[in-house]
N, C-alpha and C. Protein backbone atom coordinates (compact mmCIF):
# COMPACT_ATOMS: atom_id res chain seq x y z
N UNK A 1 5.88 19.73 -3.75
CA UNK A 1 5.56 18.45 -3.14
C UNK A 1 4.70 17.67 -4.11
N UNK A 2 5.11 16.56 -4.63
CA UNK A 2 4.45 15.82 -5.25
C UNK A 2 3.84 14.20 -4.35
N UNK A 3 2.41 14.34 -4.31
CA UNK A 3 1.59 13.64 -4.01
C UNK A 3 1.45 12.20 -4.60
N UNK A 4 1.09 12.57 -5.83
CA UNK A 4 0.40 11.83 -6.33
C UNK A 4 -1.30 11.55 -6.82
N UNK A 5 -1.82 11.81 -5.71
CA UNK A 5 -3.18 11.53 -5.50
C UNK A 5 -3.46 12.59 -4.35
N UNK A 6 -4.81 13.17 -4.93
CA UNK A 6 -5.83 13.87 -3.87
C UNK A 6 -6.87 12.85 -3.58
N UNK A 7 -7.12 12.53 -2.30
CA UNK A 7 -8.06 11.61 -2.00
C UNK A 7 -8.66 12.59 -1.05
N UNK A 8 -10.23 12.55 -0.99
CA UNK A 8 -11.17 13.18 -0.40
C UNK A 8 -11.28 12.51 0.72
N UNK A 9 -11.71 13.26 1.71
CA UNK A 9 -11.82 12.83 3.21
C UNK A 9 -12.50 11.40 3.31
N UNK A 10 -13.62 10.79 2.45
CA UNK A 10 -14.20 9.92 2.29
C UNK A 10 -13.58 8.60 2.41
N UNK A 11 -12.44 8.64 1.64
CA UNK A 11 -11.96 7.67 1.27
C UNK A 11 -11.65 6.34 2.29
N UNK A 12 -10.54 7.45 3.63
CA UNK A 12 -10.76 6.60 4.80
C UNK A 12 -11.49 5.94 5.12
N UNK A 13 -12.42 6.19 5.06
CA UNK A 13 -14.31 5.73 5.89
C UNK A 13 -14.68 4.84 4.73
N UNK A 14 -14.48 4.27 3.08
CA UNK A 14 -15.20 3.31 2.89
C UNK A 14 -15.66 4.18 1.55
N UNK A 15 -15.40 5.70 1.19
CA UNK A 15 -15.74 6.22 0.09
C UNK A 15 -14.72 5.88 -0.88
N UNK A 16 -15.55 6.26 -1.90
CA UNK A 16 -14.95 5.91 -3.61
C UNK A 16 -13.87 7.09 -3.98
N UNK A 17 -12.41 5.88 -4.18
CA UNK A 17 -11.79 7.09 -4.39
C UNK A 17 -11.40 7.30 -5.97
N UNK A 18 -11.11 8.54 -6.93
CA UNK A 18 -10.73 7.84 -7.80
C UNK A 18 -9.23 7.47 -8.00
N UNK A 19 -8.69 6.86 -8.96
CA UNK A 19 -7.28 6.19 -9.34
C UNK A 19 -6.11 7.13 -10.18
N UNK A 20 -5.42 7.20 -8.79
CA UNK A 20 -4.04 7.82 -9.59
C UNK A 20 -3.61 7.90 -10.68
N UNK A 21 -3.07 8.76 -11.59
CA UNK A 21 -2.76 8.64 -13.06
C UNK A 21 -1.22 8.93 -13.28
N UNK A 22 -0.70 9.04 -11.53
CA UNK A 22 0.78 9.48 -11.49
C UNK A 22 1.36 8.25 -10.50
N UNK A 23 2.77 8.34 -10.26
CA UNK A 23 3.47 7.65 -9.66
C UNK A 23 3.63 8.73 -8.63
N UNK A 24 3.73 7.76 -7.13
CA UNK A 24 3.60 9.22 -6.16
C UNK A 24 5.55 9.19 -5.82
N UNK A 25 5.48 10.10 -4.68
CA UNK A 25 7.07 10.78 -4.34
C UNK A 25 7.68 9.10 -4.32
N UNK A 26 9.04 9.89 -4.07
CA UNK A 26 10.03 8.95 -3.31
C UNK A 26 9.85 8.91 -1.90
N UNK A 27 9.42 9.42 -1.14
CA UNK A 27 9.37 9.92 -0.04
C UNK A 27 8.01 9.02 0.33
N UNK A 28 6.90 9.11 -0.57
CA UNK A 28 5.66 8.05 -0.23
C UNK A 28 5.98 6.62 -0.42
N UNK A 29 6.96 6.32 -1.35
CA UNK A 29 7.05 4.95 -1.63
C UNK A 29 7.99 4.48 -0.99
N UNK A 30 8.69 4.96 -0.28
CA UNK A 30 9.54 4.54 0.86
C UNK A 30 8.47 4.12 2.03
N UNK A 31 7.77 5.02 2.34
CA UNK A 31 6.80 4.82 3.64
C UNK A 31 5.65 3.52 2.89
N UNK A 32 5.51 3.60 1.56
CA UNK A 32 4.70 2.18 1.68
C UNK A 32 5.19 1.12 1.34
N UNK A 33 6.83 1.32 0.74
CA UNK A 33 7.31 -0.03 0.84
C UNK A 33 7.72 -0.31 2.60
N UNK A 34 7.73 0.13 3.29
CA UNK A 34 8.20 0.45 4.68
C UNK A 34 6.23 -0.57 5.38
N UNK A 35 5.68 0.14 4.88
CA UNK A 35 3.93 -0.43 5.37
C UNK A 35 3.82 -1.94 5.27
N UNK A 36 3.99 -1.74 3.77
CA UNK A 36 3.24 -3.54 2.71
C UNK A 36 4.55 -4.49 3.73
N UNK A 37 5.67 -4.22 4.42
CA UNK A 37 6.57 -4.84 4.61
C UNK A 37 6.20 -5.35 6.30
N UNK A 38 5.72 -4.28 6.83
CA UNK A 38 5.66 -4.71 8.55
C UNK A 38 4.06 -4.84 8.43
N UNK A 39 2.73 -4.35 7.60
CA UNK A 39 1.64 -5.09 7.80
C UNK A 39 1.80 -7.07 7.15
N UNK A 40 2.48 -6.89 5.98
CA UNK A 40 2.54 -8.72 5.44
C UNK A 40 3.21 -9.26 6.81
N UNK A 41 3.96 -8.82 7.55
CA UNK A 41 4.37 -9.65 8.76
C UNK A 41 3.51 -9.49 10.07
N UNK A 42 3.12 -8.87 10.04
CA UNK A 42 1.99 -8.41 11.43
C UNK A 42 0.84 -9.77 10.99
N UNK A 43 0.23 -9.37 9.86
CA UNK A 43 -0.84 -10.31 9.54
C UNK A 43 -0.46 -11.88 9.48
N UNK A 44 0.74 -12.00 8.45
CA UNK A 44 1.36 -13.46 8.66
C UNK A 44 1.38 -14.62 9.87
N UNK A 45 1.57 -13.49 11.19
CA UNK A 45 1.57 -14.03 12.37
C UNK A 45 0.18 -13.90 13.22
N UNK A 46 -0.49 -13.12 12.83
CA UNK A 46 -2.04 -13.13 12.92
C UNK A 46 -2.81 -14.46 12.47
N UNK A 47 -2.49 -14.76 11.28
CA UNK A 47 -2.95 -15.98 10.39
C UNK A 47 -2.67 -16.91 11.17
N UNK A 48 -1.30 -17.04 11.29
CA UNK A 48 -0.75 -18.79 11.55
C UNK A 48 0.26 -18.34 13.10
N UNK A 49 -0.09 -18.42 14.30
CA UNK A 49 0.39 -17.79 14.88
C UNK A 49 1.32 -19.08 15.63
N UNK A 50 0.43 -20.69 15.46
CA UNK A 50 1.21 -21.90 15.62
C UNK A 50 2.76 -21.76 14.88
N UNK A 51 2.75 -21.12 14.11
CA UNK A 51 4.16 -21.44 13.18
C UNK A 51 5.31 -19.97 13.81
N UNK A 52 4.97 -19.29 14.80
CA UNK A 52 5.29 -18.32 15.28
C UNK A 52 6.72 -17.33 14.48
N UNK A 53 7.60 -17.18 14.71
CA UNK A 53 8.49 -16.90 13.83
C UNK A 53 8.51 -17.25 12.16
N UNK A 54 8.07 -18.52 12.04
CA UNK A 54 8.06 -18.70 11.04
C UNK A 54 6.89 -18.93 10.24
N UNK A 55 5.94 -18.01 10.75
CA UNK A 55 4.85 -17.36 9.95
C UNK A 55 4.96 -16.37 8.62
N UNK A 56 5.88 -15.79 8.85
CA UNK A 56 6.03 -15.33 7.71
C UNK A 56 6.47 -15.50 6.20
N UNK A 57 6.99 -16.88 6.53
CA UNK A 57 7.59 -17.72 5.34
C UNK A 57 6.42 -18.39 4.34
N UNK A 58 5.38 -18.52 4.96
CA UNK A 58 4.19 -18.63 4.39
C UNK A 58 3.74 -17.73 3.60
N UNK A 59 3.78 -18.32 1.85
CA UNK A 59 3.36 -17.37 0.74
C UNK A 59 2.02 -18.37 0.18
N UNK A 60 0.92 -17.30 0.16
CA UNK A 60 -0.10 -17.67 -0.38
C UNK A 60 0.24 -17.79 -1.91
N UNK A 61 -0.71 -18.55 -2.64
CA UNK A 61 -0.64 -18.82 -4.07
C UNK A 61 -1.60 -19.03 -4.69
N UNK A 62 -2.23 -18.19 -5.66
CA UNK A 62 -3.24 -18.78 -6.56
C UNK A 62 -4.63 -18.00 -5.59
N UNK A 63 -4.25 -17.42 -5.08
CA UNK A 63 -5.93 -16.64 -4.26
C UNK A 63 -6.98 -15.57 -4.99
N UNK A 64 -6.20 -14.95 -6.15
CA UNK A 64 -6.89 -14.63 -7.23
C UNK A 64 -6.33 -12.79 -7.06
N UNK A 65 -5.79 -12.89 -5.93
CA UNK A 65 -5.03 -11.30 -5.75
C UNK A 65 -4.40 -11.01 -7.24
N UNK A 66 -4.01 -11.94 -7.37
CA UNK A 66 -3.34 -11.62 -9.04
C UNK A 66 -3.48 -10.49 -9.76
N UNK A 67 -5.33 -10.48 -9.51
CA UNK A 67 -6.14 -9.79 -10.54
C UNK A 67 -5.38 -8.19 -10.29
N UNK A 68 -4.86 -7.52 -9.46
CA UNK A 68 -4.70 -6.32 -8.95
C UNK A 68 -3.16 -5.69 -9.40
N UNK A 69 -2.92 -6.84 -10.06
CA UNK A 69 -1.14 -6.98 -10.84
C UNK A 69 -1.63 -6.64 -12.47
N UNK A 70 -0.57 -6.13 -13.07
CA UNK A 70 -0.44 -5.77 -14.43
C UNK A 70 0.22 -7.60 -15.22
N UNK A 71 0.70 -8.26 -14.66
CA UNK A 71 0.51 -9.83 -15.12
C UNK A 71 -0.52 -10.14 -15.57
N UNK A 72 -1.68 -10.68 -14.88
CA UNK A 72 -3.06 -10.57 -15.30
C UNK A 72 -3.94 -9.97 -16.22
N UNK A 73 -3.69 -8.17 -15.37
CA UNK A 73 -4.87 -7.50 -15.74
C UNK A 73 -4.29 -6.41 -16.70
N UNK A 74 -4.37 -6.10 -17.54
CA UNK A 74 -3.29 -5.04 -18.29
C UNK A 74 -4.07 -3.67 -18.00
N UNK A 75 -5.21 -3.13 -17.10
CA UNK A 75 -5.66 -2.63 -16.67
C UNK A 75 -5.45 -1.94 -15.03
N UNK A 76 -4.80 -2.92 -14.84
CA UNK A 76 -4.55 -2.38 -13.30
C UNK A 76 -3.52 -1.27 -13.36
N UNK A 77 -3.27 -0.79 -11.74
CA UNK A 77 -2.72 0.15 -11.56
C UNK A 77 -1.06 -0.25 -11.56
N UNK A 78 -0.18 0.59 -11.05
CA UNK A 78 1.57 0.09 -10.86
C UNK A 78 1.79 0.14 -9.51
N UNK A 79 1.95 -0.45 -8.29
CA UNK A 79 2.20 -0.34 -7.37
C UNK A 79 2.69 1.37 -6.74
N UNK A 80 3.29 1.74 -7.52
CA UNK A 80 3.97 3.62 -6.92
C UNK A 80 2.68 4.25 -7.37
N UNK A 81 1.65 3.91 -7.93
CA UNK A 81 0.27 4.87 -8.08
C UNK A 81 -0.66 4.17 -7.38
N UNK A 82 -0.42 3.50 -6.82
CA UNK A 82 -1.74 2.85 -5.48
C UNK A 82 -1.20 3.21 -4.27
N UNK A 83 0.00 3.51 -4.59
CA UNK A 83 0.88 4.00 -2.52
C UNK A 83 -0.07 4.73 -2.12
N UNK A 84 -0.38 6.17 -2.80
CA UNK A 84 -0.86 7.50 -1.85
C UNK A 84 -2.48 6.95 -1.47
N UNK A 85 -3.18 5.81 -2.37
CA UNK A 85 -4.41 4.87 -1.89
C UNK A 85 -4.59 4.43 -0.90
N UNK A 86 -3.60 3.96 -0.90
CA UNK A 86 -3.38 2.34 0.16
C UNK A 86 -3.41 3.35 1.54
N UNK A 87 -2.11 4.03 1.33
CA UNK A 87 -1.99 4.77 2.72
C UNK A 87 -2.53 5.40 3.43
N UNK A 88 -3.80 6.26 2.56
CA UNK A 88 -4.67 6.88 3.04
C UNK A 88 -5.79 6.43 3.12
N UNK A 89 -5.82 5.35 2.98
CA UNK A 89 -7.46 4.30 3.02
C UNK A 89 -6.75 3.74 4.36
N UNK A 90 -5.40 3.47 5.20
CA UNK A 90 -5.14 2.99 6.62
C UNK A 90 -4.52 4.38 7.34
N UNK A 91 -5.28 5.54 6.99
CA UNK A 91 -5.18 6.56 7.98
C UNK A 91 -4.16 7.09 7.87
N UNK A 92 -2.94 6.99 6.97
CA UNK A 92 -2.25 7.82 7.14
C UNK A 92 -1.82 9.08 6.44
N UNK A 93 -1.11 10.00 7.23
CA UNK A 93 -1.28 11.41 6.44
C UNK A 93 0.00 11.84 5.27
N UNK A 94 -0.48 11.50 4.20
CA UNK A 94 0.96 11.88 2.75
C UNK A 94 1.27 13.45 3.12
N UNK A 95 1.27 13.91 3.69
CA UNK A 95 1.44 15.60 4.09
C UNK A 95 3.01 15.13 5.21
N UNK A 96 2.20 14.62 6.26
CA UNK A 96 3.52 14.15 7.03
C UNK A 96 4.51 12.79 6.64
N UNK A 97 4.36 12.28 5.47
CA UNK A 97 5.49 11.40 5.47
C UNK A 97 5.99 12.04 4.54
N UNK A 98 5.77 12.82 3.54
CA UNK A 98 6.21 13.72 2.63
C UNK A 98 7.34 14.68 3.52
N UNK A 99 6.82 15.33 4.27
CA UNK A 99 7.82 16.35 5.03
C UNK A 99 8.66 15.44 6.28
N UNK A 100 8.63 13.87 6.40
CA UNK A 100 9.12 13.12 7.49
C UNK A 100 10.24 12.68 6.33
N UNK A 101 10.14 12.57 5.89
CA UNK A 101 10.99 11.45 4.46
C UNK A 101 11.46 12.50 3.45
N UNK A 102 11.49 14.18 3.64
CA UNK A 102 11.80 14.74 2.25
C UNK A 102 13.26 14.55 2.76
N UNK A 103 14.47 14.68 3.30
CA UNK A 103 15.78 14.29 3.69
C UNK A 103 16.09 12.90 2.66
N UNK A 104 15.57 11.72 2.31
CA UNK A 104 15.83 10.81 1.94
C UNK A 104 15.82 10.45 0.46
């Protein structure tokens, strides 16, 4: 089973985690392209909830997120080595999407 990242119990709660040096499974990056896809629409309609359906068509620009892209920063991370981060900083367990998603 490849992870990616060991993140310490901390991490959830607001602790320092450190930064992946691998690209995690297929099996994780399915579940966080599956995440980044239904949280950007959950929030979209959170934001602007007047524009209802079509809240989501709304793309921010220029907010400085940039910085967190390899465009910018030639320092940052690659999106498939921040998955096993992301996911486990919003609670979820890479143990079970690993064994939910190894079929795929």
């Amino acid at each position: 089973m490849k992870l990616g990242l060991a993140l310490p119990a901390t991490a959830a709660v607001g602790g320092s985690v450190a930064v992946a040096d691998e690209p995690a499974s297929r099996a994780v990056l399915l579940a966080y392209n599956e995440f980044l896809f239904v949280e950007r629409s959950y929030l979209a309609r959170e934001m602007f909830p007047e524009l209802g359906d079509e809240a989501e068509r709304f793309l921010p620009c220029s907010t400085g997120a940039e910085q967190a892209f390899r465009c910018c920063n030639p320092f940052a991370s690659t999106p498939s080595v921040r998955a096993v981060q992301m996911l486990c900083t919003a609670g979820l367990s890479i143990e079970k999407l690993e064994a939910r998603n190894a079929h795929r």
